[in-house]
N, C-alpha and C. Protein backbone atom coordinates (compact mmCIF):
# COMPACT_ATOMS: atom_id res chain seq x y z
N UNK A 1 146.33 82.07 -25.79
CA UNK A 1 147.43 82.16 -26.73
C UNK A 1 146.88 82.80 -28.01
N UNK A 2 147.31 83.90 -28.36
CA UNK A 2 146.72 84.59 -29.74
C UNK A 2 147.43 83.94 -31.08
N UNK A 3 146.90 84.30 -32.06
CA UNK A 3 147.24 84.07 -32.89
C UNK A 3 148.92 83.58 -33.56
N UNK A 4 149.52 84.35 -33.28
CA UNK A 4 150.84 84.49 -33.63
C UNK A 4 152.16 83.61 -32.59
N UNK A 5 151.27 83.58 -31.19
CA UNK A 5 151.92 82.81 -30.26
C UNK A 5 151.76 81.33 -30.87
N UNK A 6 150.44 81.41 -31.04
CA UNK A 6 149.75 79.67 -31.97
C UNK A 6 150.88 79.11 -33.10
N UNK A 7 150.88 80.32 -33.86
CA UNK A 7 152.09 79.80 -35.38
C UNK A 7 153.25 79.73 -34.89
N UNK A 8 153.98 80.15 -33.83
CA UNK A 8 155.23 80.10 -33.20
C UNK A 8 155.56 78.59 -32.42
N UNK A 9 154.33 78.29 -31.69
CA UNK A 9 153.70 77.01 -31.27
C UNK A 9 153.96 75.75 -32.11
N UNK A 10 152.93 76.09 -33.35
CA UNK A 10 153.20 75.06 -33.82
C UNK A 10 154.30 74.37 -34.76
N UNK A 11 155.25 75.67 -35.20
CA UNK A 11 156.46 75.59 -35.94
C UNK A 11 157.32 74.72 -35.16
N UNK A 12 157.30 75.48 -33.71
CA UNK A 12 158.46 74.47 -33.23
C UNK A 12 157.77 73.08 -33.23
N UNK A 13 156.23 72.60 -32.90
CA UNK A 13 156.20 71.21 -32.79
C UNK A 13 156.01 70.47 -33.91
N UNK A 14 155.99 71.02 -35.36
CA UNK A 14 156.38 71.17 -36.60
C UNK A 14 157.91 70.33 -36.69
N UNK A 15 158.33 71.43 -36.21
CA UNK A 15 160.42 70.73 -36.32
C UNK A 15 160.53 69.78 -35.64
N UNK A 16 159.41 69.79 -34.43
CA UNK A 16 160.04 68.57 -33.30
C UNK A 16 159.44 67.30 -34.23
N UNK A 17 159.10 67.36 -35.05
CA UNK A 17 158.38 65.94 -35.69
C UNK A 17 156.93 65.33 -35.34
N UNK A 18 156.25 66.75 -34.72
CA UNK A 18 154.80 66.00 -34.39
C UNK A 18 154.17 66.11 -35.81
N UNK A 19 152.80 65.61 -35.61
CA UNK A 19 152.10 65.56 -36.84
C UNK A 19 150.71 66.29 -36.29
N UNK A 20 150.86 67.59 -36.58
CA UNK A 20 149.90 68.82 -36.01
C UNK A 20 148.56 68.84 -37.57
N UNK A 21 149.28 68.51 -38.54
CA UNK A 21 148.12 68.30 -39.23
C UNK A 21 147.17 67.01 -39.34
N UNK A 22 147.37 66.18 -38.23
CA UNK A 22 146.31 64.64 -38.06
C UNK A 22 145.99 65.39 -36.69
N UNK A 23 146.76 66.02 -35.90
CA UNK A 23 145.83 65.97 -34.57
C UNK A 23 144.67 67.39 -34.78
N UNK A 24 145.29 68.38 -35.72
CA UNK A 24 144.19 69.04 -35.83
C UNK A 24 143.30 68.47 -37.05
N UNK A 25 143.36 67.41 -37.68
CA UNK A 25 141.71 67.02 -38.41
C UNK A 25 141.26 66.14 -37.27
N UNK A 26 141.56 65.71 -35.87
CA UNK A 26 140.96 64.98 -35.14
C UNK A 26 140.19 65.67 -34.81
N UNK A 27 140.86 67.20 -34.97
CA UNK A 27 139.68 68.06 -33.82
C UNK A 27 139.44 69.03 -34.35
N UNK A 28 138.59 69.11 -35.37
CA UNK A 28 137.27 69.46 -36.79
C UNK A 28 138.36 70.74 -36.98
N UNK A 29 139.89 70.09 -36.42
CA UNK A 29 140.79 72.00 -37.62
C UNK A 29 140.86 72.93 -36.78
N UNK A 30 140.21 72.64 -35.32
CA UNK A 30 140.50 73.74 -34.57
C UNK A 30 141.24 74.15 -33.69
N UNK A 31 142.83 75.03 -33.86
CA UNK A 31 143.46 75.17 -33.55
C UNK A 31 143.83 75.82 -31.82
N UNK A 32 142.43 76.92 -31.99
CA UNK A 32 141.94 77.19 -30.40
C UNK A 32 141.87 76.11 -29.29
N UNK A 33 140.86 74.79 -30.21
CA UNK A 33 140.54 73.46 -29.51
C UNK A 33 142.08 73.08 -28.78
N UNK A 34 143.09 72.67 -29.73
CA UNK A 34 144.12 71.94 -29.73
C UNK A 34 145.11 72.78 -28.84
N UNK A 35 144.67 74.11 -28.88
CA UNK A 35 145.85 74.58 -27.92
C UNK A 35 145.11 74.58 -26.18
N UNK A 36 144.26 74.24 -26.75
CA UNK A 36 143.12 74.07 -24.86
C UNK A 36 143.64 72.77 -24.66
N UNK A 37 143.67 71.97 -25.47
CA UNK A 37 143.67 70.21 -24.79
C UNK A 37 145.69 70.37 -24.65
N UNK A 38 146.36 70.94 -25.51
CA UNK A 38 148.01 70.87 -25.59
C UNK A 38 148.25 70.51 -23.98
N UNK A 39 148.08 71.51 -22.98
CA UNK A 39 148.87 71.97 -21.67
C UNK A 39 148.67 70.39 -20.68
N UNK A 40 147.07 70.05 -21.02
CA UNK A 40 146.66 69.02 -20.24
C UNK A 40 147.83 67.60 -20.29
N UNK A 41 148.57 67.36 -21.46
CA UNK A 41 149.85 66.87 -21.46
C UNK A 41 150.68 66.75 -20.20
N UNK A 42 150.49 68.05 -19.88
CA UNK A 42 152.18 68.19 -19.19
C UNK A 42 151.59 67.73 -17.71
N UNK A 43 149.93 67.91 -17.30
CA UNK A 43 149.84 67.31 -16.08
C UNK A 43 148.94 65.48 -16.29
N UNK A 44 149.19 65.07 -17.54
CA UNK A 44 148.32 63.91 -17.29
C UNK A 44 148.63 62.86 -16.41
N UNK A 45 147.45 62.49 -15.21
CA UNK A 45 147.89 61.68 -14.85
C UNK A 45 148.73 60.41 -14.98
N UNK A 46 148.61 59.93 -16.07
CA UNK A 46 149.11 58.70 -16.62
C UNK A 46 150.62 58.67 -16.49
N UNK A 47 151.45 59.64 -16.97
CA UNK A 47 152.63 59.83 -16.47
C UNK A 47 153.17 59.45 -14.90
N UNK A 48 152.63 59.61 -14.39
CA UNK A 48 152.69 59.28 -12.78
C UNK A 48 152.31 58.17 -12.31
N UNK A 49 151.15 57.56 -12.91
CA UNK A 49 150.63 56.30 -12.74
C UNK A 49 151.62 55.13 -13.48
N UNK A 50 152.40 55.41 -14.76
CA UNK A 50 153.14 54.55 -15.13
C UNK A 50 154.72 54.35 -14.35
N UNK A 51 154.94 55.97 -13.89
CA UNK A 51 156.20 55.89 -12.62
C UNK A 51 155.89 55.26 -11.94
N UNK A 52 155.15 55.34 -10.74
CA UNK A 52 154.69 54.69 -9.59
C UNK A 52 154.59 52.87 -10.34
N UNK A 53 154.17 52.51 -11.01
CA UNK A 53 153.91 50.81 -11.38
C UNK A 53 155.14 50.45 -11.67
N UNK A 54 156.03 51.32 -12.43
CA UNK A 54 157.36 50.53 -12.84
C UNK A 54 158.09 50.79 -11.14
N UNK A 55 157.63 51.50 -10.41
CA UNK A 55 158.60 51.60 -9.39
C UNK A 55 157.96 49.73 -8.23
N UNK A 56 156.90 50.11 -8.79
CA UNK A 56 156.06 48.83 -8.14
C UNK A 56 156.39 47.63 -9.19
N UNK A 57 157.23 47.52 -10.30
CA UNK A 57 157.50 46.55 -10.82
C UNK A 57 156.29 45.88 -10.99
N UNK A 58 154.79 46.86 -11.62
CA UNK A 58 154.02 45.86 -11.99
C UNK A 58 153.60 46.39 -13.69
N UNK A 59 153.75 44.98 -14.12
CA UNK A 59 153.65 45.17 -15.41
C UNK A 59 152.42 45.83 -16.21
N UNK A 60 151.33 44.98 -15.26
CA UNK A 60 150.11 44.89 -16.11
C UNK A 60 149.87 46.59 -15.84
N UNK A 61 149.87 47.03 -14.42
CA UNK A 61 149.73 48.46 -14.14
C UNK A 61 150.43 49.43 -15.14
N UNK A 62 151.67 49.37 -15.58
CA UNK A 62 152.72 49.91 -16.50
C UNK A 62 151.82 49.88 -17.64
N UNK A 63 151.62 49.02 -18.19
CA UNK A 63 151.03 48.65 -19.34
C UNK A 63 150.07 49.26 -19.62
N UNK A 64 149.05 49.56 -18.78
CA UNK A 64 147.65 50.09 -18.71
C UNK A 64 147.99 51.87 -18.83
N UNK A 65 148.77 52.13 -18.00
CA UNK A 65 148.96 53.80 -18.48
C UNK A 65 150.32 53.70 -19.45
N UNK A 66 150.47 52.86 -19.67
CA UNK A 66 151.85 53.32 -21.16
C UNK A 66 150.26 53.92 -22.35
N UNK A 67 149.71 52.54 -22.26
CA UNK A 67 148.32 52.51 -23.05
C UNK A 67 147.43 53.49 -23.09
N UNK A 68 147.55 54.33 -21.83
CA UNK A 68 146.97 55.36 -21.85
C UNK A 68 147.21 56.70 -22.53
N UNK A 69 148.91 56.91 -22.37
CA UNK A 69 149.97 57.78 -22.75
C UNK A 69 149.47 57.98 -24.21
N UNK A 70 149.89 56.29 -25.14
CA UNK A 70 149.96 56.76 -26.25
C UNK A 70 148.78 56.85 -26.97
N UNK A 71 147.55 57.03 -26.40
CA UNK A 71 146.14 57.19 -26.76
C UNK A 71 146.31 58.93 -26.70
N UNK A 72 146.59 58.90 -25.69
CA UNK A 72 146.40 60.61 -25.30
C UNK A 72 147.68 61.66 -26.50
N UNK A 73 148.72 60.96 -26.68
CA UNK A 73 149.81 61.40 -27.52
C UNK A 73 149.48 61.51 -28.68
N UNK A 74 148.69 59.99 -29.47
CA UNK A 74 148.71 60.25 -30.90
C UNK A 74 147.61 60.53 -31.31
N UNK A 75 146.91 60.69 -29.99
CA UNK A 75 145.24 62.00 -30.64
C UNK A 75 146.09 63.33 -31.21
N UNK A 76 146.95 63.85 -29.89
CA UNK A 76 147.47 65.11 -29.86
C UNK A 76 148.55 65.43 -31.02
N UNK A 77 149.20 63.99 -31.81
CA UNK A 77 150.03 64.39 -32.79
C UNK A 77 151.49 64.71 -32.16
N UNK A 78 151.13 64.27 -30.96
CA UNK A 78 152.83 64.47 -30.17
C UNK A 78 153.76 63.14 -30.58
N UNK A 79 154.05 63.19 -31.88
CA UNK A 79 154.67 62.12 -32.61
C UNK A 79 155.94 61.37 -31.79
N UNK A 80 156.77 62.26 -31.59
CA UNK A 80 158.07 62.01 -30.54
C UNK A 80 157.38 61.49 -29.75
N UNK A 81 156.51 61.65 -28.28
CA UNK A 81 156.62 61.23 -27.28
C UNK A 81 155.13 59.68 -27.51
N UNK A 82 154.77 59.85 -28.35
CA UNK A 82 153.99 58.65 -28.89
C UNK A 82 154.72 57.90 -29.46
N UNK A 83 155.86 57.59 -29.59
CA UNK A 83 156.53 56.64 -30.20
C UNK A 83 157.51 56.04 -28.86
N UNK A 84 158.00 57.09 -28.13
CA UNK A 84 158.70 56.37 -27.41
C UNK A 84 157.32 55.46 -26.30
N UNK A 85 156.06 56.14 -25.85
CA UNK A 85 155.15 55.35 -25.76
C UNK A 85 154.59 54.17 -26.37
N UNK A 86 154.77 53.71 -27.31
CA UNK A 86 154.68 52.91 -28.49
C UNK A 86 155.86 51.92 -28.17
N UNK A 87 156.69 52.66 -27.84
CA UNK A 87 157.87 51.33 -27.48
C UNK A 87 157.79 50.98 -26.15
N UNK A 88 157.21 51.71 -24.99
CA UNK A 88 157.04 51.38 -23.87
C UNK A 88 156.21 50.03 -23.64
N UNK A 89 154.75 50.28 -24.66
CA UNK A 89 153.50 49.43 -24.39
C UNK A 89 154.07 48.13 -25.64
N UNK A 90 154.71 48.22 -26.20
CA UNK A 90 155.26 46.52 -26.90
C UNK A 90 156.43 45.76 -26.01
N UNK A 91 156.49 46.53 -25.21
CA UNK A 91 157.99 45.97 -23.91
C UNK A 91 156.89 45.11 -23.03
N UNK A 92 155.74 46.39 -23.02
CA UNK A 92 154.97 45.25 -21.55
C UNK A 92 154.19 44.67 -22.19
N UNK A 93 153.15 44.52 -23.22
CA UNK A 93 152.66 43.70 -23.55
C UNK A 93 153.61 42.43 -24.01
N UNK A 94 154.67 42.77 -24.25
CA UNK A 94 155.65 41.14 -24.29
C UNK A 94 155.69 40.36 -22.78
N UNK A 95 155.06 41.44 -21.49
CA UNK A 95 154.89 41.09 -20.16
C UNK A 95 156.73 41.24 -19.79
N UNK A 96 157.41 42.12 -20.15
CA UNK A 96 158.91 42.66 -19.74
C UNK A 96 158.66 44.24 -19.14
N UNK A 97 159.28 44.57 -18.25
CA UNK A 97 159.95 45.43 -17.66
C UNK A 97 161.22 46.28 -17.79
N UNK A 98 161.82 45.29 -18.62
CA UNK A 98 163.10 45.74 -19.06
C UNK A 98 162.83 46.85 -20.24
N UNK A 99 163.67 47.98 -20.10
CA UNK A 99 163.92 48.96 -21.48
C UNK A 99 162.85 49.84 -20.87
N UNK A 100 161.77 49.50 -20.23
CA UNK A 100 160.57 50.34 -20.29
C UNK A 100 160.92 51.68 -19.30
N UNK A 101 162.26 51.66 -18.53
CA UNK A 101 161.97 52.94 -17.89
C UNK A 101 162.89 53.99 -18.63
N UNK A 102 163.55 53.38 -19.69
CA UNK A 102 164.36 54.20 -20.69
C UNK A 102 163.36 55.16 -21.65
N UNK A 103 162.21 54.34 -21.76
CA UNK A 103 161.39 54.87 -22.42
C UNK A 103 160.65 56.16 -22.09
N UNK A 104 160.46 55.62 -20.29
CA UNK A 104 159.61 56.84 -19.39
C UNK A 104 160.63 57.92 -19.59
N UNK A 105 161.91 58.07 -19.24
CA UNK A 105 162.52 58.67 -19.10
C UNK A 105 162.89 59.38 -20.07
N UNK A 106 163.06 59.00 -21.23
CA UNK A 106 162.64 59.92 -22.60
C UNK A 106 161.18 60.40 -22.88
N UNK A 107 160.29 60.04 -22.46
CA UNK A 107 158.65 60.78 -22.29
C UNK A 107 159.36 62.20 -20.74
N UNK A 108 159.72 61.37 -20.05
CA UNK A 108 159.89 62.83 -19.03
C UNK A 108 160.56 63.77 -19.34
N UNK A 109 161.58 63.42 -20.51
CA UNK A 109 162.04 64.72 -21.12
C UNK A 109 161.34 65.65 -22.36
N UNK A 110 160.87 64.51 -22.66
CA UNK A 110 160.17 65.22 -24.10
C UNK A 110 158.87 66.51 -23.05
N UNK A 111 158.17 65.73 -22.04
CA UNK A 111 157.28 66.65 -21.51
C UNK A 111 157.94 67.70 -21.06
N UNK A 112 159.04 67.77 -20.63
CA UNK A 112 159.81 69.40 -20.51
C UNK A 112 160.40 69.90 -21.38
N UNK A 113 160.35 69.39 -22.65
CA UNK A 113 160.65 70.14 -23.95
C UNK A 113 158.88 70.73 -24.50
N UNK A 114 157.90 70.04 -24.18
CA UNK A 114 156.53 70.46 -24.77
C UNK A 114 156.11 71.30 -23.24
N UNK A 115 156.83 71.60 -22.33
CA UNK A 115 156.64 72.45 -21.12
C UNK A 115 157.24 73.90 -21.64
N UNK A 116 158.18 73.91 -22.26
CA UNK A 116 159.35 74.56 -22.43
C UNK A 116 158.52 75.54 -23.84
N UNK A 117 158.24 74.56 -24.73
CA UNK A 117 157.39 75.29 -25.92
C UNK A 117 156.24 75.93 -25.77
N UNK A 118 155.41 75.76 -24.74
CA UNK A 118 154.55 76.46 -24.11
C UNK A 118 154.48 77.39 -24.01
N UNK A 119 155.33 77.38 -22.36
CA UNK A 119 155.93 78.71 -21.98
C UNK A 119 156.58 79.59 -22.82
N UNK A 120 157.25 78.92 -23.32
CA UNK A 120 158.12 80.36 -24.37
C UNK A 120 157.64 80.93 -25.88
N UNK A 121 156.26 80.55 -26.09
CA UNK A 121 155.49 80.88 -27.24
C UNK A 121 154.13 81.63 -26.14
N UNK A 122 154.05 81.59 -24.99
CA UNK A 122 152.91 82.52 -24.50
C UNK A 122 153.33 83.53 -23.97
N UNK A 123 154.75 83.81 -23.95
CA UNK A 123 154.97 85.12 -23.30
C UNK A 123 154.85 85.97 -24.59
């Protein structure tokens, strides 16, 4: 992604409400860095691992990749989808199930809106 694709990049995740200036001082400012780790998002396992547990109705499993999600989110400054993660992992650490797949399901959209910003800032 060159230069200009990068500022196009980060404007929109700018508007979307991330916080691109904490995830790039995580990572010593470097914007090259941050657009290498960005994509790994859209395939992290954890997403899949927290489907599959809520489909298995197990909490502690849910819990463990919600936990994962929003480690991986609010390194990256993906503010939106770290919050609805954030509300996922206080549902199961209360040891509930309930609400938590409202949550996934707003993370599965937000990842095809940060799929979507990708793609249409690298062409």
């Amino acid at each position: 992604m060159n230069e200009q694709q990068q500022n196009e990049a980060l404007k929109d995740l700018a508007e979307w409400g991330c916080d691109i200036q904490g995830a790039l001082s995580r990572l010593l400012n470097s914007r090259d860095f941050y657009f290498r780790l960005l994509p790994s998002v859209l395939t992290e396992p954890s997403f899949d691992a927290l489907n599959a547990a809520l489909e298995r109705k197990d909490v502690s499993g849910a819990f463990e990749s919600a936990h994962t999600l929003k480690g991986v989110l609010g390194n990256l400054g993906l503010t939106p989808m770290y919050q609805e993660a954030c509300g996922a992992v206080e549902l199961l650490r209360a040891g509930t199930l309930e609400g938590v797949g409202a949550h996934y399901e707003a993370l599965d959209r937000q990842r095809s809106f940060l799929k979507d910003v990708l793609e249409r800032t690298a062409r």
